[in-house]
N, C-alpha and C. Protein backbone atom coordinates (compact mmCIF):
# COMPACT_ATOMS: atom_id res chain seq x y z
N UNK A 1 11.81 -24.37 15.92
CA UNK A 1 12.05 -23.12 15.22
C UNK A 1 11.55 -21.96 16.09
N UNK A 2 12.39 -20.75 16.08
CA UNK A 2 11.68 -19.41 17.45
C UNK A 2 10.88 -18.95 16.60
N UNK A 3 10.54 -18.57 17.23
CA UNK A 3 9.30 -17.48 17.24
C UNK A 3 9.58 -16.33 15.85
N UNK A 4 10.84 -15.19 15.67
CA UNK A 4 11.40 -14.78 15.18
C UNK A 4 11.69 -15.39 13.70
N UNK A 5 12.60 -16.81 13.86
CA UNK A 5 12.92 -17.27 12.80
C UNK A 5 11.11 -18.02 11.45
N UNK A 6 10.47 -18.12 12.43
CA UNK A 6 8.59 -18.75 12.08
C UNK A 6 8.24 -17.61 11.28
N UNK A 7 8.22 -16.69 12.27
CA UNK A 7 7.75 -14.75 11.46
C UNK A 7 8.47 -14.45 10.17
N UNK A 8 10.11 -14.73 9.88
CA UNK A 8 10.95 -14.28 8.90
C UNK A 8 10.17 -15.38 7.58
N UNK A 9 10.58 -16.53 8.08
CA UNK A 9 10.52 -17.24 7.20
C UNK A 9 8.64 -17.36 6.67
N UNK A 10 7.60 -17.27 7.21
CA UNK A 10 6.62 -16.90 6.89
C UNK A 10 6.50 -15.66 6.15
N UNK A 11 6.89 -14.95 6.48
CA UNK A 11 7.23 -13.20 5.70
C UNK A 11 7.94 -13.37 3.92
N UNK A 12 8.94 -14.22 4.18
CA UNK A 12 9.83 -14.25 2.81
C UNK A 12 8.81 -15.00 1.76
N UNK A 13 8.13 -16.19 2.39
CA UNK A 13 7.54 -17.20 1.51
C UNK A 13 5.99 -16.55 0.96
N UNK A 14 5.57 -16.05 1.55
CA UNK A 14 4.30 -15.07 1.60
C UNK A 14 4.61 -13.91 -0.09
N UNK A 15 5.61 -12.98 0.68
CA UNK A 15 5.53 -12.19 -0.26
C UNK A 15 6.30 -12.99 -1.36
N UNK A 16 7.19 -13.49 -1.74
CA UNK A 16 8.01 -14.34 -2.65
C UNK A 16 6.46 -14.81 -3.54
N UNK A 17 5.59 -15.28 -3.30
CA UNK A 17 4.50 -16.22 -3.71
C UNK A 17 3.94 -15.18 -4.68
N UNK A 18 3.59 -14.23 -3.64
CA UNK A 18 2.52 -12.87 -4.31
C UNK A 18 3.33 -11.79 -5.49
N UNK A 19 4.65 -11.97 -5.44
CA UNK A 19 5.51 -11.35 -5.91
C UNK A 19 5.93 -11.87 -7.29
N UNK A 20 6.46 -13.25 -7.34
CA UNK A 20 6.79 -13.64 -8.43
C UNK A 20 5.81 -13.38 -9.86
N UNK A 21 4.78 -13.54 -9.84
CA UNK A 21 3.86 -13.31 -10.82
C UNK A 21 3.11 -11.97 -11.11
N UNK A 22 3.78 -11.09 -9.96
CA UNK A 22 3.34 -9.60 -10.05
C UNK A 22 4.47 -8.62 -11.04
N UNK A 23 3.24 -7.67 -11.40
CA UNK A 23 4.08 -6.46 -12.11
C UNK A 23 5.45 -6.28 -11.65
N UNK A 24 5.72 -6.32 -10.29
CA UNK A 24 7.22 -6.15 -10.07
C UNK A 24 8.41 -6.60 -10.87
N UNK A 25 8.48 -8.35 -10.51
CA UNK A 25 8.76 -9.01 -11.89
C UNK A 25 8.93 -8.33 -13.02
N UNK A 26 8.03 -8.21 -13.82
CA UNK A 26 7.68 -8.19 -14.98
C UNK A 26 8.39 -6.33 -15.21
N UNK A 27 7.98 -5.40 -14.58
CA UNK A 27 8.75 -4.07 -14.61
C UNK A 27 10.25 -4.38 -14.72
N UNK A 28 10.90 -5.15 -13.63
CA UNK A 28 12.18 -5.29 -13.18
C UNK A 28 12.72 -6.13 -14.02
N UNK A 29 12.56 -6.99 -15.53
CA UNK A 29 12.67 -7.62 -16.67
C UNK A 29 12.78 -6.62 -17.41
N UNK A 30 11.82 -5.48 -17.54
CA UNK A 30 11.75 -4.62 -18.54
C UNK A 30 13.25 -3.82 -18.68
N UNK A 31 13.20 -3.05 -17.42
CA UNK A 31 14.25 -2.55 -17.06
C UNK A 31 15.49 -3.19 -17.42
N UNK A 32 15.74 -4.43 -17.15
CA UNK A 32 17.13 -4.92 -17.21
C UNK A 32 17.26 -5.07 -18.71
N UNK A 33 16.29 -5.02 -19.67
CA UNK A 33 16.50 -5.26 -21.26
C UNK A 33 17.00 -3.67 -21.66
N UNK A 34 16.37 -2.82 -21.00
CA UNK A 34 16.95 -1.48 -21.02
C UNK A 34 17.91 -0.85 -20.83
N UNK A 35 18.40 -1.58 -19.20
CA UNK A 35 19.74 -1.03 -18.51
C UNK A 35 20.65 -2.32 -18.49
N UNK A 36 22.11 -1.26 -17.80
CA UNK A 36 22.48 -2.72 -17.45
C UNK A 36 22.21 -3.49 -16.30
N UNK A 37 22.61 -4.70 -15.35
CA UNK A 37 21.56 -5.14 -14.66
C UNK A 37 21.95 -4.57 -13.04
N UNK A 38 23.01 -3.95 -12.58
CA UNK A 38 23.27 -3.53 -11.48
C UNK A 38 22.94 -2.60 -11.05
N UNK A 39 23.09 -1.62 -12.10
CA UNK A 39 22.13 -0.10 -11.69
C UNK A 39 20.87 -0.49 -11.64
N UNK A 40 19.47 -1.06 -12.25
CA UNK A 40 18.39 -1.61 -12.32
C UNK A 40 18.23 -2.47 -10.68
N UNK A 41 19.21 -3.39 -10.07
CA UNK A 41 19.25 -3.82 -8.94
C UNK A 41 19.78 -2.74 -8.14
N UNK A 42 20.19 -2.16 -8.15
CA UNK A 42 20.61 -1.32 -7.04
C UNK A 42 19.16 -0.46 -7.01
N UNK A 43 18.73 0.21 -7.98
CA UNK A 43 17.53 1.03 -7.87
C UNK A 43 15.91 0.70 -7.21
N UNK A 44 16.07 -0.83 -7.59
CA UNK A 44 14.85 -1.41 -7.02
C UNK A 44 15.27 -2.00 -5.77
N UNK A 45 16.43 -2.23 -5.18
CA UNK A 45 16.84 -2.55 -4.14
C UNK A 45 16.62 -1.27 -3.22
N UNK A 46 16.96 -0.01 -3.45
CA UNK A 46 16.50 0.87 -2.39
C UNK A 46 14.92 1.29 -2.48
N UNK A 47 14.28 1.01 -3.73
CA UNK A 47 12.65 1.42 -3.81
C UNK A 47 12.20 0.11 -2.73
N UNK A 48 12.25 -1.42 -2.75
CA UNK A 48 12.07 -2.00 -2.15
C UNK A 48 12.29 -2.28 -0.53
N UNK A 49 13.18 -1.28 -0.16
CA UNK A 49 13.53 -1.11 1.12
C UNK A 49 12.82 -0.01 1.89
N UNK A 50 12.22 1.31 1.13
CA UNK A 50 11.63 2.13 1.61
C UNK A 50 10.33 1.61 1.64
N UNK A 51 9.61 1.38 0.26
CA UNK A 51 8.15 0.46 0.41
C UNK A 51 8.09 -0.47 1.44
N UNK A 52 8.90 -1.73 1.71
CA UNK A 52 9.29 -2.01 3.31
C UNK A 52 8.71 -1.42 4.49
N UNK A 53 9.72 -0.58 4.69
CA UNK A 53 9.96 0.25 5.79
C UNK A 53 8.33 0.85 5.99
N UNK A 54 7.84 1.49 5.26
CA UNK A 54 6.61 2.60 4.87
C UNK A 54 5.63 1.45 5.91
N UNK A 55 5.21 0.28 4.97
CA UNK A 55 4.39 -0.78 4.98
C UNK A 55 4.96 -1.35 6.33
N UNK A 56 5.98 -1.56 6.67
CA UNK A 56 5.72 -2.19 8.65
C UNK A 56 5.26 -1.00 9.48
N UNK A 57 5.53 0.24 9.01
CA UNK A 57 5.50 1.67 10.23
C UNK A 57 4.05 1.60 10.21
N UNK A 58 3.18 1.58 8.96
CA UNK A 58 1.79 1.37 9.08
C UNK A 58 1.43 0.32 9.90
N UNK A 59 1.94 -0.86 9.22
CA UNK A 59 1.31 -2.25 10.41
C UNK A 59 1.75 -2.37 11.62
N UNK A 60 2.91 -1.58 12.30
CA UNK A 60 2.88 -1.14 13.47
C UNK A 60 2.22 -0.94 13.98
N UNK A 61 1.98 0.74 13.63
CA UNK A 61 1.07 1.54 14.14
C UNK A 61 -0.06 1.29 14.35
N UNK A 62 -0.75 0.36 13.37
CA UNK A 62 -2.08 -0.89 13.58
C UNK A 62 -1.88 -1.09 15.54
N UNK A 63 -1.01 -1.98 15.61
CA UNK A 63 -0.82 -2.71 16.96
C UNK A 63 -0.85 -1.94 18.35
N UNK A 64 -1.10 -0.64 18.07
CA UNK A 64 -1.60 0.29 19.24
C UNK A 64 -3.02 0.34 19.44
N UNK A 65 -3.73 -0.37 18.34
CA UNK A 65 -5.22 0.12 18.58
C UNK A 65 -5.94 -1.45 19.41
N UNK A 66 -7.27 -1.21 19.23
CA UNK A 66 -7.94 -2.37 19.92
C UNK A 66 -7.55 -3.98 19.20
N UNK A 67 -7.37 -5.02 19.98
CA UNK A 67 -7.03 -6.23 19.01
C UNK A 67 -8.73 -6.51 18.02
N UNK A 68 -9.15 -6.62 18.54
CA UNK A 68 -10.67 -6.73 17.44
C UNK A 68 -10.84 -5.89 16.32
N UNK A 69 -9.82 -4.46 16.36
CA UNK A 69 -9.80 -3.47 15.17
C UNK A 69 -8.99 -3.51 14.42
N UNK A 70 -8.08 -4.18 15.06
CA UNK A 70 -6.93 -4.63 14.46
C UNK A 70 -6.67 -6.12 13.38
N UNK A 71 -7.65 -6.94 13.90
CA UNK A 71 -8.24 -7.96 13.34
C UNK A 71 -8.64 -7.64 12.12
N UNK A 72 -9.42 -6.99 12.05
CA UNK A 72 -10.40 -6.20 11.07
C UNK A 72 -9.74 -5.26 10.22
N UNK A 73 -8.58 -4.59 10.56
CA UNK A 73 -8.24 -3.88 9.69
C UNK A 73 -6.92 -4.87 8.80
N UNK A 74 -6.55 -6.26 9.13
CA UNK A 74 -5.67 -6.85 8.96
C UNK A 74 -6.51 -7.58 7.60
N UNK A 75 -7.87 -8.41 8.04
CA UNK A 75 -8.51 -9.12 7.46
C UNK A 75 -9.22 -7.75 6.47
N UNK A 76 -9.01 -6.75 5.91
CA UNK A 76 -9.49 -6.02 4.92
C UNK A 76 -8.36 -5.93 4.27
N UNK A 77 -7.28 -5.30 4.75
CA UNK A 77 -5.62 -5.64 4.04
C UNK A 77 -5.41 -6.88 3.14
N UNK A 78 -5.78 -8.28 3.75
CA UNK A 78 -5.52 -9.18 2.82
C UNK A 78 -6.81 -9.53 2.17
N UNK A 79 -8.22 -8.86 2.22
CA UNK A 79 -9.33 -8.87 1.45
C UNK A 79 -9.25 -8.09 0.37
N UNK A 80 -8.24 -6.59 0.37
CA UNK A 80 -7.82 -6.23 -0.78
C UNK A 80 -6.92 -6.85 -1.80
N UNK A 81 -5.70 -7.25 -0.79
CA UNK A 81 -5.09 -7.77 -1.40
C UNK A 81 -5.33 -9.33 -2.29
N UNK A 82 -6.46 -10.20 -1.60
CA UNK A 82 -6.88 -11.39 -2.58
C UNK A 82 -7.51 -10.81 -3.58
N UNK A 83 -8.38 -9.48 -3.33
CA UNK A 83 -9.18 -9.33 -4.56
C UNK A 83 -7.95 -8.33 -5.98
N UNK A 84 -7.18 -8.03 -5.78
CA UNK A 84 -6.03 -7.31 -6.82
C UNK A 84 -5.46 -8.76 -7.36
N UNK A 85 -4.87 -9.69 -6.56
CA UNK A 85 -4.61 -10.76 -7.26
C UNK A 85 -5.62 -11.57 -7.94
N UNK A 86 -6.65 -11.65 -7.65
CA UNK A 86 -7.84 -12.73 -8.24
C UNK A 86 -7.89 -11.80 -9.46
N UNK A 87 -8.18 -10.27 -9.60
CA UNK A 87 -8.63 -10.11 -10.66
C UNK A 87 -7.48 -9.63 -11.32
N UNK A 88 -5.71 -9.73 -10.88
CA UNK A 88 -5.29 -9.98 -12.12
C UNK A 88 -4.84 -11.44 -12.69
N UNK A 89 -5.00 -12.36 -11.82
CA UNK A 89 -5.09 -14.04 -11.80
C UNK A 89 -5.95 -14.37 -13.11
N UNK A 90 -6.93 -13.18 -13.40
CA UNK A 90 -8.43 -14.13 -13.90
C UNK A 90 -8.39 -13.13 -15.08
N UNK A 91 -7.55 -11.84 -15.49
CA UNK A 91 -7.82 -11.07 -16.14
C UNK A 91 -7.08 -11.50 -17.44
N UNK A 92 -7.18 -10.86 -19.04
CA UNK A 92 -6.65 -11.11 -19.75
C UNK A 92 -5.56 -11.07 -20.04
N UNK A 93 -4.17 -12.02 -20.85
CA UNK A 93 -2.67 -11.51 -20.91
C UNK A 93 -2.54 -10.22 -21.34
N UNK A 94 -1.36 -9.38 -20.99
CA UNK A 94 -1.07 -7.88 -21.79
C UNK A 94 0.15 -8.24 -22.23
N UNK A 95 0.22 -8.76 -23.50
CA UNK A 95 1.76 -7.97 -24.31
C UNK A 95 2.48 -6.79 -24.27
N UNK A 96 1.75 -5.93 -23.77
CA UNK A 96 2.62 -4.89 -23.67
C UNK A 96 3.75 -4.67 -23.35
N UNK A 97 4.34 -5.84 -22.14
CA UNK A 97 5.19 -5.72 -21.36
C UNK A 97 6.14 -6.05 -21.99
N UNK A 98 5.78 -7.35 -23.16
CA UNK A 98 6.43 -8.18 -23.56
C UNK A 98 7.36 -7.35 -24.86
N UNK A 99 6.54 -6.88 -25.54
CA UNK A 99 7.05 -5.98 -26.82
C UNK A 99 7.72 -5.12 -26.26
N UNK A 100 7.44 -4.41 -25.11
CA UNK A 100 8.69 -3.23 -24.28
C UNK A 100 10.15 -4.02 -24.11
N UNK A 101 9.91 -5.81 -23.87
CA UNK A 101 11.16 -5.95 -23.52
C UNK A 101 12.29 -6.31 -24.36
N UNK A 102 11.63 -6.09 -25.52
CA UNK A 102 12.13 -6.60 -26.73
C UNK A 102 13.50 -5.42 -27.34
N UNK A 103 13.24 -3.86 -26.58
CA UNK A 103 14.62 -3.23 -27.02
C UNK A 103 15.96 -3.61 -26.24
N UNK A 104 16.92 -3.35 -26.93
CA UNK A 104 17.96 -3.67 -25.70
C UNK A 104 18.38 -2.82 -25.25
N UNK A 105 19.54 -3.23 -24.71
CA UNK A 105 20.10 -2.11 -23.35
C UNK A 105 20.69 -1.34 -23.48
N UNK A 106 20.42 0.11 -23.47
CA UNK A 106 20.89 1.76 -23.75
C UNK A 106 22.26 2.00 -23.23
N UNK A 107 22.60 2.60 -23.54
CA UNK A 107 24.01 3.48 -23.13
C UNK A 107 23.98 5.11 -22.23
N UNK A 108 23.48 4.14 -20.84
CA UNK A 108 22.70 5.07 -19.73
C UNK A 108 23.76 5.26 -19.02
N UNK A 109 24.09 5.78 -18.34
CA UNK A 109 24.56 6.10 -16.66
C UNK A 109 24.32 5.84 -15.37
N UNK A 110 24.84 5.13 -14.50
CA UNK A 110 24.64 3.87 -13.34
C UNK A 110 23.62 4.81 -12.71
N UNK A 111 24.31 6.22 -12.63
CA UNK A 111 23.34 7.26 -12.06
C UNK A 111 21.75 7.20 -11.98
N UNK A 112 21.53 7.42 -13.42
CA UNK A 112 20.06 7.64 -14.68
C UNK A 112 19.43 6.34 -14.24
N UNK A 113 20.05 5.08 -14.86
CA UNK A 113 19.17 3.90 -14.65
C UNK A 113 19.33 3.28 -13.42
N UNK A 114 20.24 3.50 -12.78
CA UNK A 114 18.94 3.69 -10.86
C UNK A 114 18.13 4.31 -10.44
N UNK A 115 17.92 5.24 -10.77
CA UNK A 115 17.18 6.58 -10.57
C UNK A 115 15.75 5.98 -11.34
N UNK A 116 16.30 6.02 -12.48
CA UNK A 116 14.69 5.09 -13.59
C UNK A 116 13.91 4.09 -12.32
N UNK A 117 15.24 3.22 -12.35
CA UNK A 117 14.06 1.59 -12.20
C UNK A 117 13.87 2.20 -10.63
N UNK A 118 14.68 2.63 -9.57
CA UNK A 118 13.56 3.50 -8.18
C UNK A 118 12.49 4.00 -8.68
N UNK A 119 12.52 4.86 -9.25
CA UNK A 119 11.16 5.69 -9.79
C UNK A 119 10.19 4.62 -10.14
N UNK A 120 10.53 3.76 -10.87
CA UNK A 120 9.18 2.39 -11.68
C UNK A 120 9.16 1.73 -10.71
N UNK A 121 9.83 0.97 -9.83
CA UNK A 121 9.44 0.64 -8.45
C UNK A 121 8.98 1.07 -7.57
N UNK A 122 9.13 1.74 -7.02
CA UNK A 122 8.91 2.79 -6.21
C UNK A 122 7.47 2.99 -6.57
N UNK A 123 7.05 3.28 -7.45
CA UNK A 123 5.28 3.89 -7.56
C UNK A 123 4.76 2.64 -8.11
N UNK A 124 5.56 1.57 -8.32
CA UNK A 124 4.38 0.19 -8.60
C UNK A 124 4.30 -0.53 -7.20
N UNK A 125 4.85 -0.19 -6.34
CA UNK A 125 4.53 -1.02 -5.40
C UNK A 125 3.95 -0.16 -4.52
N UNK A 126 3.44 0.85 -4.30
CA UNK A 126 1.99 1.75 -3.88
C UNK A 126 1.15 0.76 -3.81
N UNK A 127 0.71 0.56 -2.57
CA UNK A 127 -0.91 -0.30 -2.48
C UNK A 127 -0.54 -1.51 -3.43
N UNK A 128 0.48 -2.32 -3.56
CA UNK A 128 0.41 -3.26 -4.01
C UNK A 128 0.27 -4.53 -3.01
N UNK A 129 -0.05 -6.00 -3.15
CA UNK A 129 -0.27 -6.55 -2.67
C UNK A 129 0.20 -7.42 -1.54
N UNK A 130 2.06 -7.24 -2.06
CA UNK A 130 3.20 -7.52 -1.14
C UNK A 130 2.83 -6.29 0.21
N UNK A 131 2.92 -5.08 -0.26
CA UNK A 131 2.36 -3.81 0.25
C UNK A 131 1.58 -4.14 1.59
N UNK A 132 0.33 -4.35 0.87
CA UNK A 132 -0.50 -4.87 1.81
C UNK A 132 -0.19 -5.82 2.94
N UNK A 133 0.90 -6.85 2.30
CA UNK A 133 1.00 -8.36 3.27
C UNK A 133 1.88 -7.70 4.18
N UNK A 134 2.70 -7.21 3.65
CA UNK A 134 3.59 -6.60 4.59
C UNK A 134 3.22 -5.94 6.06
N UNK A 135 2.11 -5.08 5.67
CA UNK A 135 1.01 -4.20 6.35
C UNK A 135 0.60 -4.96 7.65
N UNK A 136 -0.10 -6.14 7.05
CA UNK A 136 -0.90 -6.67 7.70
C UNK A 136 -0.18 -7.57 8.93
N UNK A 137 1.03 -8.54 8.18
CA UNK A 137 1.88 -9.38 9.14
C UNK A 137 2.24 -8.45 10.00
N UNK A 138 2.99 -7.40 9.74
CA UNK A 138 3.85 -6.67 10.51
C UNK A 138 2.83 -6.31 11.94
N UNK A 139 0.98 -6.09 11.65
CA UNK A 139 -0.04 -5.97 12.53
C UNK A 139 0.00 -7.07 13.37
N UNK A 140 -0.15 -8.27 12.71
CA UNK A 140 -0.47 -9.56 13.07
C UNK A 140 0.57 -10.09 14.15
N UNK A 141 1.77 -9.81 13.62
CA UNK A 141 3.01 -10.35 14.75
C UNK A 141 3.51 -9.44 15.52
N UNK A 142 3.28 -8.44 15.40
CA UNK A 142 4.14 -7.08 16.36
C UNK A 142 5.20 -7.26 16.35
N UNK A 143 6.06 -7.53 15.05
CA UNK A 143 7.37 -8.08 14.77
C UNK A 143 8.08 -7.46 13.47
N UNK A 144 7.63 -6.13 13.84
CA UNK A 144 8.08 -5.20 12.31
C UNK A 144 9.23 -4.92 11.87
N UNK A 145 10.63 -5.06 12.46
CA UNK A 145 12.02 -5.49 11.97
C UNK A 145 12.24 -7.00 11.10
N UNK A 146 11.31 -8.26 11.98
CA UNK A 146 11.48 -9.35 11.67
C UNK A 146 10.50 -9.24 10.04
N UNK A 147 9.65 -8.80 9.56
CA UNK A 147 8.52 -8.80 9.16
C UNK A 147 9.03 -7.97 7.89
N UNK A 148 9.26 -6.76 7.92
CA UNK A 148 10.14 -5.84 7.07
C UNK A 148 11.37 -6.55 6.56
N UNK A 149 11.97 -7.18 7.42
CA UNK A 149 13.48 -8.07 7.22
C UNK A 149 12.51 -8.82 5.75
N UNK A 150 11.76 -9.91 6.04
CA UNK A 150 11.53 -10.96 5.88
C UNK A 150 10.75 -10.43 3.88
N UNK A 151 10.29 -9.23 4.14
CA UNK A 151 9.34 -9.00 2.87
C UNK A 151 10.45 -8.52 1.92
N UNK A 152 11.34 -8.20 2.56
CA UNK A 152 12.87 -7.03 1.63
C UNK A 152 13.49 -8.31 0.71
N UNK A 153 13.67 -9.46 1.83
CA UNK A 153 14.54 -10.22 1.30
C UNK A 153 13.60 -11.55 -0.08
N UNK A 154 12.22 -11.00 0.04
CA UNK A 154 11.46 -11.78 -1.05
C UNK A 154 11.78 -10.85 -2.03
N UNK A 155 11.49 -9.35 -1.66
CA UNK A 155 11.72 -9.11 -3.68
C UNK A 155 13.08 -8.79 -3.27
N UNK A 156 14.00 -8.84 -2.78
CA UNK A 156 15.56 -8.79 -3.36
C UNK A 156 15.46 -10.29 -4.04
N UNK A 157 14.71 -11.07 -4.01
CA UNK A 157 14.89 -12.35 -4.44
C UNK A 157 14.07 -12.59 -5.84
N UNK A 158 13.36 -11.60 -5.86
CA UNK A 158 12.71 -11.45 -6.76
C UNK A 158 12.98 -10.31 -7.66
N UNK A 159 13.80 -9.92 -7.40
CA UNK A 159 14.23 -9.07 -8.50
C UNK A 159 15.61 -9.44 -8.78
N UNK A 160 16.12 -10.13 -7.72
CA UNK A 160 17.35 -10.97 -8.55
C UNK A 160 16.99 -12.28 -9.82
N UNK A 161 16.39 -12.61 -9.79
CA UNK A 161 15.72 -13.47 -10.42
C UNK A 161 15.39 -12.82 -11.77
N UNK A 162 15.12 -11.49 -11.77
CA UNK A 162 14.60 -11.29 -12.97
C UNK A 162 16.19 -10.24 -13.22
N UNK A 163 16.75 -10.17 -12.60
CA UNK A 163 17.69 -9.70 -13.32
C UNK A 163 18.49 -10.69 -13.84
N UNK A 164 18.62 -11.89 -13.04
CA UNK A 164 19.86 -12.56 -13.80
C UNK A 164 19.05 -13.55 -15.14
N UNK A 165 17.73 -13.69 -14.82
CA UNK A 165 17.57 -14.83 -15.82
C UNK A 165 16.62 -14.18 -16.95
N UNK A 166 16.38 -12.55 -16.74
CA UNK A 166 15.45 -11.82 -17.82
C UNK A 166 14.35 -12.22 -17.99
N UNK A 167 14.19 -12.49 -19.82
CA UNK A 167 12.93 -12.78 -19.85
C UNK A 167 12.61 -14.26 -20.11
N UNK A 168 13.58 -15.36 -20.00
CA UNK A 168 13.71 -16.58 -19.24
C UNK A 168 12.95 -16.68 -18.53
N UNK A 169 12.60 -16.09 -17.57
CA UNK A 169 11.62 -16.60 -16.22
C UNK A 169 10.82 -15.95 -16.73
N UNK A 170 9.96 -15.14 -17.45
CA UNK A 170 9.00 -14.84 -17.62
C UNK A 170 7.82 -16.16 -18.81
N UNK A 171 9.02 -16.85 -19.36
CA UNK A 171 8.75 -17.99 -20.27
C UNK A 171 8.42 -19.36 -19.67
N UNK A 172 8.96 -19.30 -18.59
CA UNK A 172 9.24 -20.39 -17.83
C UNK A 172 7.89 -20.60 -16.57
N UNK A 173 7.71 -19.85 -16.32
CA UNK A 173 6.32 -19.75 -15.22
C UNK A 173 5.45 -19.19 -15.70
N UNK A 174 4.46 -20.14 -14.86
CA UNK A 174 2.87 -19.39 -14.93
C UNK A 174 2.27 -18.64 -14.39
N UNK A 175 2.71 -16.81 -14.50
CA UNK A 175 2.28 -15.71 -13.67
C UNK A 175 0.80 -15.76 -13.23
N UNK A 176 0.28 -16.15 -14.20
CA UNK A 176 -1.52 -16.16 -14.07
C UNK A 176 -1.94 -17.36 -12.92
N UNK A 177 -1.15 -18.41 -13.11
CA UNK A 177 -1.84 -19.54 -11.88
C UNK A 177 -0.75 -18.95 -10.92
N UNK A 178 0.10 -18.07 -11.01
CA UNK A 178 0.81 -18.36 -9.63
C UNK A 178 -0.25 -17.09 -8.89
N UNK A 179 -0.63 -16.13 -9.51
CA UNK A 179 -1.42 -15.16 -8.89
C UNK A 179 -2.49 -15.46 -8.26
N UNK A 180 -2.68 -16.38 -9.19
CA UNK A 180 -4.42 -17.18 -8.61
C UNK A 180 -4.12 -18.08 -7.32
N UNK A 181 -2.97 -18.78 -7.03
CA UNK A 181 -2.70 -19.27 -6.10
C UNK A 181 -2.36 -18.20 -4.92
N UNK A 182 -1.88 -17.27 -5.23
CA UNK A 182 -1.64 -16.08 -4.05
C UNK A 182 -2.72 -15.63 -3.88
N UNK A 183 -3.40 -15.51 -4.69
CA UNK A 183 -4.90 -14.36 -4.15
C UNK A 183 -5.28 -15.97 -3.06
N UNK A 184 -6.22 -16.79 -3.56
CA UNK A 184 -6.72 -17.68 -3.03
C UNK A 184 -6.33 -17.57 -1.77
N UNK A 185 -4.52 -18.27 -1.20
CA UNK A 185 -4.36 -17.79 0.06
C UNK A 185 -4.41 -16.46 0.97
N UNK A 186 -4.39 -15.54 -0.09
CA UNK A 186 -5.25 -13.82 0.61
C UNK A 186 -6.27 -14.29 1.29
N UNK A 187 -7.40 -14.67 0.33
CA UNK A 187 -8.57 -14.98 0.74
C UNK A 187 -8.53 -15.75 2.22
N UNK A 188 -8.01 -17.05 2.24
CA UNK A 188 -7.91 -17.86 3.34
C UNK A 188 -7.29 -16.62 4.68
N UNK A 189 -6.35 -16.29 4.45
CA UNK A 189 -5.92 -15.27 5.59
C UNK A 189 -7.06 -14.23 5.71
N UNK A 190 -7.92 -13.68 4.67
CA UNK A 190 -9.09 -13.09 4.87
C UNK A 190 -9.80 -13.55 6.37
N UNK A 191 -10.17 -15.02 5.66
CA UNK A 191 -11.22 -15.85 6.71
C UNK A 191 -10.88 -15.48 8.02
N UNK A 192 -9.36 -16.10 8.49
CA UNK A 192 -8.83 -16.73 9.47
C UNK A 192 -8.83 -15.07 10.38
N UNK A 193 -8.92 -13.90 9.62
CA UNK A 193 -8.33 -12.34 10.01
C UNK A 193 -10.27 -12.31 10.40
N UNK A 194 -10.81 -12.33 9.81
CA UNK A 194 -11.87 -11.91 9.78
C UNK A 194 -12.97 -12.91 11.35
N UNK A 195 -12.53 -14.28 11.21
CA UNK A 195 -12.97 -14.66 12.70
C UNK A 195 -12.28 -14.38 13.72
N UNK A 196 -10.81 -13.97 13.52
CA UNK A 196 -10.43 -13.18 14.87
C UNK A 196 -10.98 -11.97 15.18
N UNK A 197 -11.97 -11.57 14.45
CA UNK A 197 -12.03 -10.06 14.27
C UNK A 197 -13.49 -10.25 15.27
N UNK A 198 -14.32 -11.20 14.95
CA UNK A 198 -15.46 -11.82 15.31
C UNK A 198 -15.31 -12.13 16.53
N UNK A 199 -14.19 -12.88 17.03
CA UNK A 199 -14.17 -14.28 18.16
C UNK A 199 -13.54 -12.69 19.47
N UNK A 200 -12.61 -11.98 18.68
CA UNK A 200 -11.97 -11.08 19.63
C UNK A 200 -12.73 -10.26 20.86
């Protein structure tokens, strides 16, 4: 397997992991009980491409500085990011989401409810944890097309998912252990970021 194809496919499975059991999900369910489901995908499809984009230009720009600072600023990226998942892994359920998804779907304009679900995407994935991974790989591999490619095509996958199967998949999986399983591997990439940071 190249080099390239190792980076993509590490990138997709990464954020896909951290993603499925995150607010994203769970927003992008809401939405589709609201709208209908193409405007809702089209809207989080371009919020997810700029958050992308944003998040490799940062972890780029990482890869100009010293490798030992770079280490360090990689292994704090996924030290935030294990600790947002652990403590929503470990935190209590919110219905909230659940009772929101319970209206159905308005008589909006393809316009309006793209515009909506960009806007709710768009500012939930600020400093979110995909966010972060994104950040950090894109540092880690100096491979920020491959890396950006690779994080776009987890939540296009993840928000297809919740568009076609609603709140089905929200019934069906365990957001709370899958979070706890993503933070955990944060953590481990913590370690592994944090003795390069040491050994460098």
């Amino acid at each position: 397997m190249s080099t390239a194809l190792l980076t993509l496919a590490s990138t997709f499975l990464l954020v896909l992991a951290v993603e499925l059991p995150d607010k994203t999900l769970v927003a992008t369910l809401v939405l589709t009980t609201r709208f209908r489901a193409w405007p809702v995908f089209a809207g989080v499809a371009v919020a997810f491409a700029v958050q992308s984009a944003i998040a490799v230009a940062f972890g780029h720009a990482l890869t100009f500085l010293p490798d030992a600072l770079v280490a360090t600023v990689v292994a704090a990226l996924f030290g935030l990011g294990a600790f947002l998942l652990l403590r929503e892994g470990f935190s209590a359920d919110s219905d909230g989401e659940e009772d929101a998804a319970r209206s159905g779907p308005g008589p909006v304009s393809f316009a309006r409810a793209a515009l909506t679900s960009f806007g709710v995407l768009f500012a939930a994935e600020w400093g979110d944890a995909s966010q972060l991974a994104t950040a950090a790989l894109a540092a880690r591999y100096g491979a920020p097309f491959t890396v950006g490619l690779g994080a776009f095509l987890a939540l296009i996958a993840v928000a297809g998912i919740a568009v076609l199967l609603g709140r089905k998949v929200r019934n069906r999986i365990h957001p709370k252990k899958l979070q706890r399983f993503a933070g955990f591997v944060f953590a481990g990439l913590t370690v592994i970021a944090t003795w390069q940071a040491v050994t460098a």
